[in-house]
N, C-alpha and C. Protein backbone atom coordinates (compact mmCIF):
# COMPACT_ATOMS: atom_id res chain seq x y z
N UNK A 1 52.99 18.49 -116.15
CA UNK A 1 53.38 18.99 -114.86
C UNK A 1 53.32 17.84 -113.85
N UNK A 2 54.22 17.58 -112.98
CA UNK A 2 54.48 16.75 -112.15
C UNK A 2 53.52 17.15 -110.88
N UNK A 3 52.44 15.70 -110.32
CA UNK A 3 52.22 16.25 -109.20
C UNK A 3 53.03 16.57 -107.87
N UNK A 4 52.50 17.47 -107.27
CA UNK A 4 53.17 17.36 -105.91
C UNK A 4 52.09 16.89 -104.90
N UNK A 5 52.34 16.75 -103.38
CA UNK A 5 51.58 16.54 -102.43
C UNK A 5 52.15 17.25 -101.28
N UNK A 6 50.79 17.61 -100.37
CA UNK A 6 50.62 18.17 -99.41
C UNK A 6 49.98 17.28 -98.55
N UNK A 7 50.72 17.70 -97.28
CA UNK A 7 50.00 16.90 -96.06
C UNK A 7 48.91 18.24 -95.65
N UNK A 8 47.86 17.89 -94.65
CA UNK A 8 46.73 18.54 -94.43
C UNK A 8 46.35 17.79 -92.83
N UNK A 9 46.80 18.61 -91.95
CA UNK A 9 46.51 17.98 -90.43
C UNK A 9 45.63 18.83 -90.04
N UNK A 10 44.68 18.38 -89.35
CA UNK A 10 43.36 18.89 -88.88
C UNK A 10 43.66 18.61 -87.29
N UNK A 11 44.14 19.23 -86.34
CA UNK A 11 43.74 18.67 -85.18
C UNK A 11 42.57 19.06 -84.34
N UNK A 12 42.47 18.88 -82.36
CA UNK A 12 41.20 19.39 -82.36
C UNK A 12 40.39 20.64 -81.39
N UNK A 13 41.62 22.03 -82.38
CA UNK A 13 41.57 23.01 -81.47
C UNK A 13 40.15 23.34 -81.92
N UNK A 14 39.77 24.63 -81.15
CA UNK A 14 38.52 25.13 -82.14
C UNK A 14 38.64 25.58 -83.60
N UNK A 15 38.08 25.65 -84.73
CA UNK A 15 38.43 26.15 -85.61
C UNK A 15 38.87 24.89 -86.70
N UNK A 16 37.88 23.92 -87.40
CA UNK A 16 37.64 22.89 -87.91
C UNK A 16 37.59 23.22 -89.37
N UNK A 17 37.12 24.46 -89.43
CA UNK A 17 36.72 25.14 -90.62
C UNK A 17 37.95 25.35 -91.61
N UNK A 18 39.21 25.67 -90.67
CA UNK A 18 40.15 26.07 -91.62
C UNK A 18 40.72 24.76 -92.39
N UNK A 19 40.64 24.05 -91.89
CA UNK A 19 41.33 22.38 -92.34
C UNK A 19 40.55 22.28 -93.73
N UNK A 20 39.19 22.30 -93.18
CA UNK A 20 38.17 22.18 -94.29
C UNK A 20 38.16 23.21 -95.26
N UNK A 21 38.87 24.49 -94.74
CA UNK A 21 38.86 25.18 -96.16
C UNK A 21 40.27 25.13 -97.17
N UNK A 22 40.97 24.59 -96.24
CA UNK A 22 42.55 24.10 -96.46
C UNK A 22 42.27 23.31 -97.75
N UNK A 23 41.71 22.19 -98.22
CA UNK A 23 41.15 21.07 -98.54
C UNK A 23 40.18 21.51 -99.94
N UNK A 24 39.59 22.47 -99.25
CA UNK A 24 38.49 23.57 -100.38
C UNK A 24 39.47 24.08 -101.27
N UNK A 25 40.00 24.45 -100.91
CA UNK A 25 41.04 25.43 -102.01
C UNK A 25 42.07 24.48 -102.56
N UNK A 26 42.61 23.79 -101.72
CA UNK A 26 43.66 23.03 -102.65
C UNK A 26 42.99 22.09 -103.87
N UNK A 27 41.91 22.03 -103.64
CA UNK A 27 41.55 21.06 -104.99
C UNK A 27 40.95 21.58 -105.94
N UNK A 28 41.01 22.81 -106.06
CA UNK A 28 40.99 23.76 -106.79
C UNK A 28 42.50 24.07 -107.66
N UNK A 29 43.34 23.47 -107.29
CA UNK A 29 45.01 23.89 -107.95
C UNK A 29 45.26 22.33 -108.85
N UNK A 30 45.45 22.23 -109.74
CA UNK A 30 45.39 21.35 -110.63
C UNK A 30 47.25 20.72 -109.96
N UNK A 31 46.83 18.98 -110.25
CA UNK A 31 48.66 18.71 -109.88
C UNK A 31 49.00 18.84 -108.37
N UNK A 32 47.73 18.89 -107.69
CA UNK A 32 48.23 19.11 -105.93
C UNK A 32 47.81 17.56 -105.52
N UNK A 33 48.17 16.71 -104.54
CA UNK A 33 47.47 15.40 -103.96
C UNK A 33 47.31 16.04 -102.65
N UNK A 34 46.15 15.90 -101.63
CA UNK A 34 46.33 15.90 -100.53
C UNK A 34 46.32 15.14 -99.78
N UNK A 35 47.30 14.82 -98.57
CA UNK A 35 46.96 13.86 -97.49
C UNK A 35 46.70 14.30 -96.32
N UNK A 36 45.34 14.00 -96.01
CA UNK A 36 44.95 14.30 -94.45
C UNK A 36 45.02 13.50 -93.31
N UNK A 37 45.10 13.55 -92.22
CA UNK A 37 45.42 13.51 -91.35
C UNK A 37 44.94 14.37 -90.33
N UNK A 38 43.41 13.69 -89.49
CA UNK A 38 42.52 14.58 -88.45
C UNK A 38 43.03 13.57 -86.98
N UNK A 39 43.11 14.31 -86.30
CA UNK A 39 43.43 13.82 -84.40
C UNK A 39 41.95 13.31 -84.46
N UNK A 40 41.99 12.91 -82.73
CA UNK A 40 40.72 12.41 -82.50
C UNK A 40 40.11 13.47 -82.26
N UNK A 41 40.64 14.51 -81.64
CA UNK A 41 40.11 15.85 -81.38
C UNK A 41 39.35 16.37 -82.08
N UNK A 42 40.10 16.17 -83.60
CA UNK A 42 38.88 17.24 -85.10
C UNK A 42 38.08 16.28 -84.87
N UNK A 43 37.77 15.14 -85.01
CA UNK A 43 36.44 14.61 -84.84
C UNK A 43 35.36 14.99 -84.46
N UNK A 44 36.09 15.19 -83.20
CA UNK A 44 35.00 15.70 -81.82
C UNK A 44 34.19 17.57 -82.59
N UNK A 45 35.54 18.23 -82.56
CA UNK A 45 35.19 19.42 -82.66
C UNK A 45 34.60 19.68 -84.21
N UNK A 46 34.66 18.65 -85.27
CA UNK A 46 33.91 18.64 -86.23
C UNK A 46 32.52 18.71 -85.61
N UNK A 47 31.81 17.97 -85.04
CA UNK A 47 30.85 17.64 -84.95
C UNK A 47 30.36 19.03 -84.16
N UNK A 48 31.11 19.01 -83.11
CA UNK A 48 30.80 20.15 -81.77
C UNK A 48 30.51 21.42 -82.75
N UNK A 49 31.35 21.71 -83.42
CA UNK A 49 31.43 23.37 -84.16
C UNK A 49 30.91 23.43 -85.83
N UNK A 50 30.36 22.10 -86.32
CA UNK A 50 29.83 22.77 -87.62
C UNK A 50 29.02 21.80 -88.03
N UNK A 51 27.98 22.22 -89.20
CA UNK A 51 27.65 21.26 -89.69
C UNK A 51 28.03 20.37 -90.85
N UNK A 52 29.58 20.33 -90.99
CA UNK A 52 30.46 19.17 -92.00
C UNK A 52 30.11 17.75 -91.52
N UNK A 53 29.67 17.04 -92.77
CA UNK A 53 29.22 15.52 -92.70
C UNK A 53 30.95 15.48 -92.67
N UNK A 54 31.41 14.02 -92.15
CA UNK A 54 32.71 13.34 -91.84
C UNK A 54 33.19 13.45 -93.40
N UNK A 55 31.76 12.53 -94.32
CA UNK A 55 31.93 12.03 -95.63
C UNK A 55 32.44 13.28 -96.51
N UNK A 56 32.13 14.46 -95.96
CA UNK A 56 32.63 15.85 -96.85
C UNK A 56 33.48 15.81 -96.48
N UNK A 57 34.60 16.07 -95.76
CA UNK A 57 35.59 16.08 -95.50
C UNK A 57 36.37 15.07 -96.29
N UNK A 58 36.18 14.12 -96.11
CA UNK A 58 36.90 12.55 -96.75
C UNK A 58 36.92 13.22 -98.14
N UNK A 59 35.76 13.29 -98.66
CA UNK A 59 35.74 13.33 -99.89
C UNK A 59 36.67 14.31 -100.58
N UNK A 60 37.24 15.37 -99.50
CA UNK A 60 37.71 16.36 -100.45
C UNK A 60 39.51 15.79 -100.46
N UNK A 61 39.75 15.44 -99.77
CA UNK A 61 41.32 14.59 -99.44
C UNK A 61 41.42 13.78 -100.53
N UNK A 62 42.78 13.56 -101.45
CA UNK A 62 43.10 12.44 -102.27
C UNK A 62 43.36 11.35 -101.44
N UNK A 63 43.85 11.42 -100.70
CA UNK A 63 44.45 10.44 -99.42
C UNK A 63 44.13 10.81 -97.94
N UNK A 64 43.37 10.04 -97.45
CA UNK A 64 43.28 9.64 -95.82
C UNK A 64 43.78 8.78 -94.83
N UNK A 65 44.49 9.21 -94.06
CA UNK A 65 45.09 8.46 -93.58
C UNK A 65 44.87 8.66 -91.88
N UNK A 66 44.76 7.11 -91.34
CA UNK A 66 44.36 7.46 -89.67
C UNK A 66 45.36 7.64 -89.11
N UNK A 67 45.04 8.09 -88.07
CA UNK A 67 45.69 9.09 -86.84
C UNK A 67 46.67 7.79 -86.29
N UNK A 68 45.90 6.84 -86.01
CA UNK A 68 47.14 6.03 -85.32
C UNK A 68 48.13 5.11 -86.15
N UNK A 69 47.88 5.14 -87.49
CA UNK A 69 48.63 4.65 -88.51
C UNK A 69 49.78 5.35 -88.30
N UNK A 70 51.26 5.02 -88.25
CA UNK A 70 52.18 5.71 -87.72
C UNK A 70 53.23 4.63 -88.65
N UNK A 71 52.34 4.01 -89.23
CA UNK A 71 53.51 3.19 -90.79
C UNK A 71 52.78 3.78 -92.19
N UNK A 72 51.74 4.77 -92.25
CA UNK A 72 51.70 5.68 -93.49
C UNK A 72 52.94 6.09 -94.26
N UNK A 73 52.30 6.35 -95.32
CA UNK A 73 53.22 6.81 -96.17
C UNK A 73 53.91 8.08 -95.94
N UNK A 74 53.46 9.23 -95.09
CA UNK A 74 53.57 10.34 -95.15
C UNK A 74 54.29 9.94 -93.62
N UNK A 75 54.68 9.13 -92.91
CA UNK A 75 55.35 8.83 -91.82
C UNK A 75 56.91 9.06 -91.75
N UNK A 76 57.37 9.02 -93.62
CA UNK A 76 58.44 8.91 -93.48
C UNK A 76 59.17 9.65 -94.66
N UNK A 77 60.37 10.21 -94.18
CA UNK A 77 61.03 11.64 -95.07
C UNK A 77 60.97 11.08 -96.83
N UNK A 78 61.07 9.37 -96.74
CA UNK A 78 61.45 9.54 -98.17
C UNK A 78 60.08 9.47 -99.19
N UNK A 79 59.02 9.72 -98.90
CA UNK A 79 57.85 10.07 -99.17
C UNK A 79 57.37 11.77 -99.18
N UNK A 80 58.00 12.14 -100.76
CA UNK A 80 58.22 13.60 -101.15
C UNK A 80 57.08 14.52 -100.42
N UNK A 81 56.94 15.36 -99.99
CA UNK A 81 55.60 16.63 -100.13
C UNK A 81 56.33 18.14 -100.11
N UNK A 82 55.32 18.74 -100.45
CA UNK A 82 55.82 19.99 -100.21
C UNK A 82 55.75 20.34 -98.90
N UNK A 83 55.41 19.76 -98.37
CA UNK A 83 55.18 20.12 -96.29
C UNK A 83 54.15 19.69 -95.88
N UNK A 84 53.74 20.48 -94.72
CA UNK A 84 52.59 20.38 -93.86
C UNK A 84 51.49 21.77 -94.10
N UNK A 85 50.73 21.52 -93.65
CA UNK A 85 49.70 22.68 -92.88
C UNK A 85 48.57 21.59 -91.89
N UNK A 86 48.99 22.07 -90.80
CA UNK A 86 48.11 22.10 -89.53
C UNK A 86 46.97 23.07 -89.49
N UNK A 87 46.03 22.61 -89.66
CA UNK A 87 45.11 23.83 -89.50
C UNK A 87 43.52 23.03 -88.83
N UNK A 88 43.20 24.01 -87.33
CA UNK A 88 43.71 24.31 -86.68
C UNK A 88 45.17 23.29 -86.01
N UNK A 89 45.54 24.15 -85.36
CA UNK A 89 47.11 23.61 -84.75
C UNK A 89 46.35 23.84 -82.96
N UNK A 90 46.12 22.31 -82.27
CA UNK A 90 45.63 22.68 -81.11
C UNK A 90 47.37 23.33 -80.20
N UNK A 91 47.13 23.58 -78.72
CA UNK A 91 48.61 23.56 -77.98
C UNK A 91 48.78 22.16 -77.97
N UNK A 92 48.12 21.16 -77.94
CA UNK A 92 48.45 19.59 -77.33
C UNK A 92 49.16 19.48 -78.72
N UNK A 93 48.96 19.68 -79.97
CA UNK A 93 50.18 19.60 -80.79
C UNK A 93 50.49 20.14 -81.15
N UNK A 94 50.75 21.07 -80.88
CA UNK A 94 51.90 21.73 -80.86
C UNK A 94 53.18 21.50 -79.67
N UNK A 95 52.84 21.53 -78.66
CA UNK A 95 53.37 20.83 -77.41
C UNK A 95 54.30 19.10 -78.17
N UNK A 96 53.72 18.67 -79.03
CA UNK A 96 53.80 16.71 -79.38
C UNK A 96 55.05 17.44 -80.23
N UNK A 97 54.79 18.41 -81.45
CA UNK A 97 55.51 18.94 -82.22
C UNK A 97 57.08 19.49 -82.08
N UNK A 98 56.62 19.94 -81.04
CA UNK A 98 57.95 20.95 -80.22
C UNK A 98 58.61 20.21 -79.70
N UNK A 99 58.36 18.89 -79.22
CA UNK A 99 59.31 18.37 -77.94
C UNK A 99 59.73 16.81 -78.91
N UNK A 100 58.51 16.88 -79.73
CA UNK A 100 59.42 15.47 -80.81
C UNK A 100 58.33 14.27 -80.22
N UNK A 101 57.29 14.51 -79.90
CA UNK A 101 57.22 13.15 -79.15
C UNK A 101 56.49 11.75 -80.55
N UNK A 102 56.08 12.39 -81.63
CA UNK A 102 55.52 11.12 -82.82
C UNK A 102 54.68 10.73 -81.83
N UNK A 103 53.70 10.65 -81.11
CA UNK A 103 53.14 10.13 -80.32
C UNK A 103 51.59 9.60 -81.56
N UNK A 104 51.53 9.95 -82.47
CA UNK A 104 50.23 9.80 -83.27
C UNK A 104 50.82 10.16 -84.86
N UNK A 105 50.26 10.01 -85.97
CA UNK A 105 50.37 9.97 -86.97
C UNK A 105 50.89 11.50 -87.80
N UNK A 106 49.71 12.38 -87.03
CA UNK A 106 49.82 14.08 -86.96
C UNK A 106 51.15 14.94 -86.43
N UNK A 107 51.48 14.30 -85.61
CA UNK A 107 52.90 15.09 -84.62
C UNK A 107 53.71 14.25 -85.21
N UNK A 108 53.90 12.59 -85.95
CA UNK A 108 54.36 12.09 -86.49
C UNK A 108 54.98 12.67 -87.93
N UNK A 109 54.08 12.50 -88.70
CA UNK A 109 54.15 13.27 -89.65
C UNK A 109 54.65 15.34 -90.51
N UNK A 110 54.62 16.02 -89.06
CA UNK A 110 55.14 17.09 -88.74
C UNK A 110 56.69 17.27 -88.55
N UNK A 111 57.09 16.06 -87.50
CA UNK A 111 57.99 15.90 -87.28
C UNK A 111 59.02 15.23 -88.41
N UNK A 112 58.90 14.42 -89.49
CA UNK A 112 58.94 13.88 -90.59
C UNK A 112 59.33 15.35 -91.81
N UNK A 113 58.04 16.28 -91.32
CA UNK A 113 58.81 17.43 -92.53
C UNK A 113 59.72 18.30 -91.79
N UNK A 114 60.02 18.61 -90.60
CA UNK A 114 61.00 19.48 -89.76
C UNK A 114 62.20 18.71 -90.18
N UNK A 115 62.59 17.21 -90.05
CA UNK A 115 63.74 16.68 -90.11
C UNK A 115 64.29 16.84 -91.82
N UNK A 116 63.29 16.61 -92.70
CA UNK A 116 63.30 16.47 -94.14
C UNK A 116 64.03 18.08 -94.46
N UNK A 117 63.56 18.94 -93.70
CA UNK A 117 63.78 21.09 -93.92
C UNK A 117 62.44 20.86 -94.54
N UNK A 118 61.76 20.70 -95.08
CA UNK A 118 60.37 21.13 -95.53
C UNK A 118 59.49 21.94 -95.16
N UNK A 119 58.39 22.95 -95.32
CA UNK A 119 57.57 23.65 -94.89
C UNK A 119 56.47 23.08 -93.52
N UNK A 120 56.40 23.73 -92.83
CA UNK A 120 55.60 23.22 -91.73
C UNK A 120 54.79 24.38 -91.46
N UNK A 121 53.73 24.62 -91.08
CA UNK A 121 53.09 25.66 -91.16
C UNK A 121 51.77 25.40 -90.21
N UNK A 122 52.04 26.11 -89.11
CA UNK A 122 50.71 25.76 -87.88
C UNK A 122 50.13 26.77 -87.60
N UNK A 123 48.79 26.40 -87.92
CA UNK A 123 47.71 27.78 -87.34
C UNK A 123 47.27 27.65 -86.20
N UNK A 124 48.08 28.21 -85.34
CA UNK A 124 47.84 27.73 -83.72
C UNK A 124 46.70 28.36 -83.69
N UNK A 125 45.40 27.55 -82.72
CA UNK A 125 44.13 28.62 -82.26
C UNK A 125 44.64 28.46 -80.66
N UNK A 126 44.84 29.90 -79.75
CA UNK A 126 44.40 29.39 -78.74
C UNK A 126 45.26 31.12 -78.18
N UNK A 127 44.00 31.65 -77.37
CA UNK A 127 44.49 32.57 -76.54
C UNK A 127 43.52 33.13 -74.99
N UNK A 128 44.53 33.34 -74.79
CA UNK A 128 45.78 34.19 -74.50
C UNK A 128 46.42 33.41 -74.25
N UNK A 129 47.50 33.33 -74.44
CA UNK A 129 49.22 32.17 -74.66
C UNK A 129 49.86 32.54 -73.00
N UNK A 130 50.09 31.38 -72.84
CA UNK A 130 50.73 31.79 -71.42
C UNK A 130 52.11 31.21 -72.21
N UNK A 131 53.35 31.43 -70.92
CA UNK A 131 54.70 31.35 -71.29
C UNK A 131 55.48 29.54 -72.10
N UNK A 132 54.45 28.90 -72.01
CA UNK A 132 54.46 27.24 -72.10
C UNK A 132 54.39 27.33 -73.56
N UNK A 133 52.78 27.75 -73.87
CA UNK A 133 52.88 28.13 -75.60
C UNK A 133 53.86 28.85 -76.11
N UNK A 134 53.83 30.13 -75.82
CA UNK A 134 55.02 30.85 -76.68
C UNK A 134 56.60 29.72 -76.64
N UNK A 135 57.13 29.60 -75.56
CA UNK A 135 58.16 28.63 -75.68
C UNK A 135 58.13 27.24 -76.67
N UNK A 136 57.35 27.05 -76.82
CA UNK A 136 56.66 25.81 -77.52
C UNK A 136 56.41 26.31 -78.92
N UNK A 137 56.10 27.64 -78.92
CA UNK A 137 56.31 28.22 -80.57
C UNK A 137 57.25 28.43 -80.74
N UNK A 138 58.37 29.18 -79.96
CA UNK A 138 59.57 29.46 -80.31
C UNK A 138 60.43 28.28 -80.67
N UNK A 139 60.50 26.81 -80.20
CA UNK A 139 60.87 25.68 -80.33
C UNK A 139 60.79 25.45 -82.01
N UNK A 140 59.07 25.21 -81.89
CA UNK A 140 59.30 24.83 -83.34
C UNK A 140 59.62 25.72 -84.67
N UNK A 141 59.43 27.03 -83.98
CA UNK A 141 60.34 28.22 -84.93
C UNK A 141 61.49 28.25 -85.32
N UNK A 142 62.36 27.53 -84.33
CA UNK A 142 63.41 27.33 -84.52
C UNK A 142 64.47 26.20 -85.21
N UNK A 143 63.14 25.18 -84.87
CA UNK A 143 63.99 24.29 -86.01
C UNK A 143 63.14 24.17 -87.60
N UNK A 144 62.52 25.36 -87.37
CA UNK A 144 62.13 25.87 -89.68
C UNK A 144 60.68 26.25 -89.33
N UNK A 145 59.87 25.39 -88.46
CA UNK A 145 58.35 25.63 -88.36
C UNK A 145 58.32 27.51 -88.27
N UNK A 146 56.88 27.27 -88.81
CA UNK A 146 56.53 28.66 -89.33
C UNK A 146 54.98 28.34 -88.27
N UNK A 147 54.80 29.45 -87.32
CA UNK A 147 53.54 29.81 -86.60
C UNK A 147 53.14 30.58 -87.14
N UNK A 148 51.94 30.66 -87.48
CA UNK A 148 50.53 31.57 -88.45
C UNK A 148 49.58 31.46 -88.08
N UNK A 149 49.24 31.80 -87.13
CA UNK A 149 47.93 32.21 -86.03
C UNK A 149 46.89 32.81 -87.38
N UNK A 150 45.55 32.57 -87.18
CA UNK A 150 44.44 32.68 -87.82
C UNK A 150 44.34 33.99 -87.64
N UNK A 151 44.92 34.98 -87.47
CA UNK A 151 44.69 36.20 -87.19
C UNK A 151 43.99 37.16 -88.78
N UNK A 152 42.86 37.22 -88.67
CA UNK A 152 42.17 38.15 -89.50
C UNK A 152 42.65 39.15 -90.36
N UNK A 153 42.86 39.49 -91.38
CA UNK A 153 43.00 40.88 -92.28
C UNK A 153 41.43 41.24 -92.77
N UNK A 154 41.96 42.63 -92.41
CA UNK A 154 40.12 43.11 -92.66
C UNK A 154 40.43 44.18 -94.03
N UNK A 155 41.83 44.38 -94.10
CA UNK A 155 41.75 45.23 -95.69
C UNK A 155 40.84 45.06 -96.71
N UNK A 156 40.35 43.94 -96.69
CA UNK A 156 39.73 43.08 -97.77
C UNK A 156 37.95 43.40 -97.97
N UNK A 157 37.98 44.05 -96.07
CA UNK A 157 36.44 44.30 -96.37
C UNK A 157 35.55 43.01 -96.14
N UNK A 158 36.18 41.95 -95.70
CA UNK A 158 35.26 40.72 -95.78
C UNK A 158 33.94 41.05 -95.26
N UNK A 159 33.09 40.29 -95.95
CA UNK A 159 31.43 40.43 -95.67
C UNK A 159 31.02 39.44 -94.76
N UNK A 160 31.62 37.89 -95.04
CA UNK A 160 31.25 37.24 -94.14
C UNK A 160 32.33 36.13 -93.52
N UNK A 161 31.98 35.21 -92.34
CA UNK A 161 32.99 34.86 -91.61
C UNK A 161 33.80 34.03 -92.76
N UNK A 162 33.27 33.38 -93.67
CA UNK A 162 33.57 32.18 -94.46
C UNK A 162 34.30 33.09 -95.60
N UNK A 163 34.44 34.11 -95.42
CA UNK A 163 35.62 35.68 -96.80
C UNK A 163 36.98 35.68 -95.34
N UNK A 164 36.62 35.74 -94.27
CA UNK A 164 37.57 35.69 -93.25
C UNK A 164 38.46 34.55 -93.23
N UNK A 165 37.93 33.42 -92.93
CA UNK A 165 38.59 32.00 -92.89
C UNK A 165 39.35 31.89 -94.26
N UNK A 166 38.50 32.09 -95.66
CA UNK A 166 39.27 31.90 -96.70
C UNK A 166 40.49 32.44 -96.70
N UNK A 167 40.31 34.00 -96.15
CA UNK A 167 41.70 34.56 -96.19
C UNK A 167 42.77 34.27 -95.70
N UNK A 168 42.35 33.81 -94.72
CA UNK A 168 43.93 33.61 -93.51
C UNK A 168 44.29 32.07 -93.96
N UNK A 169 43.49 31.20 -94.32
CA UNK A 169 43.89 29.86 -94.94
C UNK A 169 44.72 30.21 -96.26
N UNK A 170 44.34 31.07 -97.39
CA UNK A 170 44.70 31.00 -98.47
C UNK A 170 46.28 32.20 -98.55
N UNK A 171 46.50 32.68 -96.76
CA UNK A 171 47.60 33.00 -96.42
C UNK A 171 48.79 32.13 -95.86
N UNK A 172 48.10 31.17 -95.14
CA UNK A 172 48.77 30.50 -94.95
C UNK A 172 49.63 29.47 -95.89
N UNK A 173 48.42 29.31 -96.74
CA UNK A 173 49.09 28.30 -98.07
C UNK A 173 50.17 29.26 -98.71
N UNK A 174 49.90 30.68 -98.97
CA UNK A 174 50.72 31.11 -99.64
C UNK A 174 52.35 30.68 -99.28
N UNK A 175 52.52 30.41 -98.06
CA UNK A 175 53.81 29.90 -97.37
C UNK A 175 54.44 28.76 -98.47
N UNK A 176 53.62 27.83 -99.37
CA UNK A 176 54.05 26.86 -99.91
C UNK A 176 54.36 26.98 -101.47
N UNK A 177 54.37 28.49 -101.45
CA UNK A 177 54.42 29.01 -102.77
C UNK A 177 53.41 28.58 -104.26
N UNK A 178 51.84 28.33 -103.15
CA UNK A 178 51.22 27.55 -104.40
C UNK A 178 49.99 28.55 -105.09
N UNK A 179 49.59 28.62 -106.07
CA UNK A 179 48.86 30.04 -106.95
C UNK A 179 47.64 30.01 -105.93
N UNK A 180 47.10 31.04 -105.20
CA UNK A 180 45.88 30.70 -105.00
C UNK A 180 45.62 32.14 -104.57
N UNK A 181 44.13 32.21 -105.19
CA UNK A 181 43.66 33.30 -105.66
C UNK A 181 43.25 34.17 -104.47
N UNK A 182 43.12 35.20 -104.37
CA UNK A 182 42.72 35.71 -103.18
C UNK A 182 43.03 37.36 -102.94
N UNK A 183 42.30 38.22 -102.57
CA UNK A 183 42.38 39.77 -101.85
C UNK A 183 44.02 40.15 -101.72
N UNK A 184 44.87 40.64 -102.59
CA UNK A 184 46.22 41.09 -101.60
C UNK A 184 45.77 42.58 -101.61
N UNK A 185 46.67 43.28 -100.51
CA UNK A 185 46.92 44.34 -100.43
C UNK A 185 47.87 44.76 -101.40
N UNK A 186 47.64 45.57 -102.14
CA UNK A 186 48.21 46.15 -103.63
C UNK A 186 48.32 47.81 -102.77
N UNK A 187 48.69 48.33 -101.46
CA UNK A 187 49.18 49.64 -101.59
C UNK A 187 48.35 50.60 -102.06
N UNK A 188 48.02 51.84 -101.48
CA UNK A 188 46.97 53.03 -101.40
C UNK A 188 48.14 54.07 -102.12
């Protein structure tokens, strides 16, 4: 089986966890590479919101790549992946995303799978949305990006926050058509 690769952008809304569970699960799928890609922001809000050493994180990525590196490999269309996942997706990029600006490696690299048609997939955190965001989602909705807000399913019964996060991450991946195991609703 041929590998594929996934990009993995962490930026630095609240919600650090999902990147990191993004990362958890994919290396669990045999034949996946990941490349990450954290803003300066996840940095910050790594530290601010959990207790993940930097080095855990690193470690779970096949490939790391810095934020201001903007001659990476993943910079440019002819460097295959199956897409993106942003997770969290702050508004500041989403805002970089929507309007095109490549201003960093992350909005770089996003912009790289929108032009390619590839999967793009942003878990925006941030509410209540005034009219700037929604327009700014509708933007990148429109040229293929897919918005997937962290929004909770409780069918599942989750027990704890870390059965929550798994879910909506291992929903979001489902977008990339890759096996990953998890609670569906199978109908009453």
């Amino acid at each position: 089986m041929t590998t594929q690769r996934i990009i993995i952008g962490i930026s630095g809304a609240s919600g650090f966890q999902y990147g990191f569970k993004a990362l958890q699960l994919l290396n669990q799928i045999p034949h996946i590479e990941t490349h990450l890609v954290m803003s300066k922001g996840a940095e910050l809000t790594r530290q601010y919101e959990t207790q993940i050493s930097a080095e855990a994180v690193l470690e779970l990525a096949d490939v790391v790549h810095h934020s201001e590196n903007v001659a990476a490999s993943i910079s440019s269309g002819s460097f295959k992946t199956l897409g993106m996942l942003v997770a969290p997706c702050s508004m500041r990029t989403l805002a970089s995303i929507a309007h095109g600006f490549s201003d960093n490696l992350l909005s770089r690299a996003a912009d790289v799978v929108l032009k390619e048609r590839r999967k793009l997939v942003l878990m925006v955190r941030e509410t209540p949305l005034h009219l700037t965001h929604l327009d700014n989602m509708r933007k990148v909705t429109e040229m293929g990006g897919i918005i997937f807000p962290p929004v909770p399913a409780l069918y599942h019964q989750p027990q704890s926050v870390d059965e929550i996060i798994t879910h909506s991450v291992s929903r979001a991946l489902d977008q990339f058509d890759l096996a990953i195991d998890m609670p569906r609703w199978e109908g009453k």
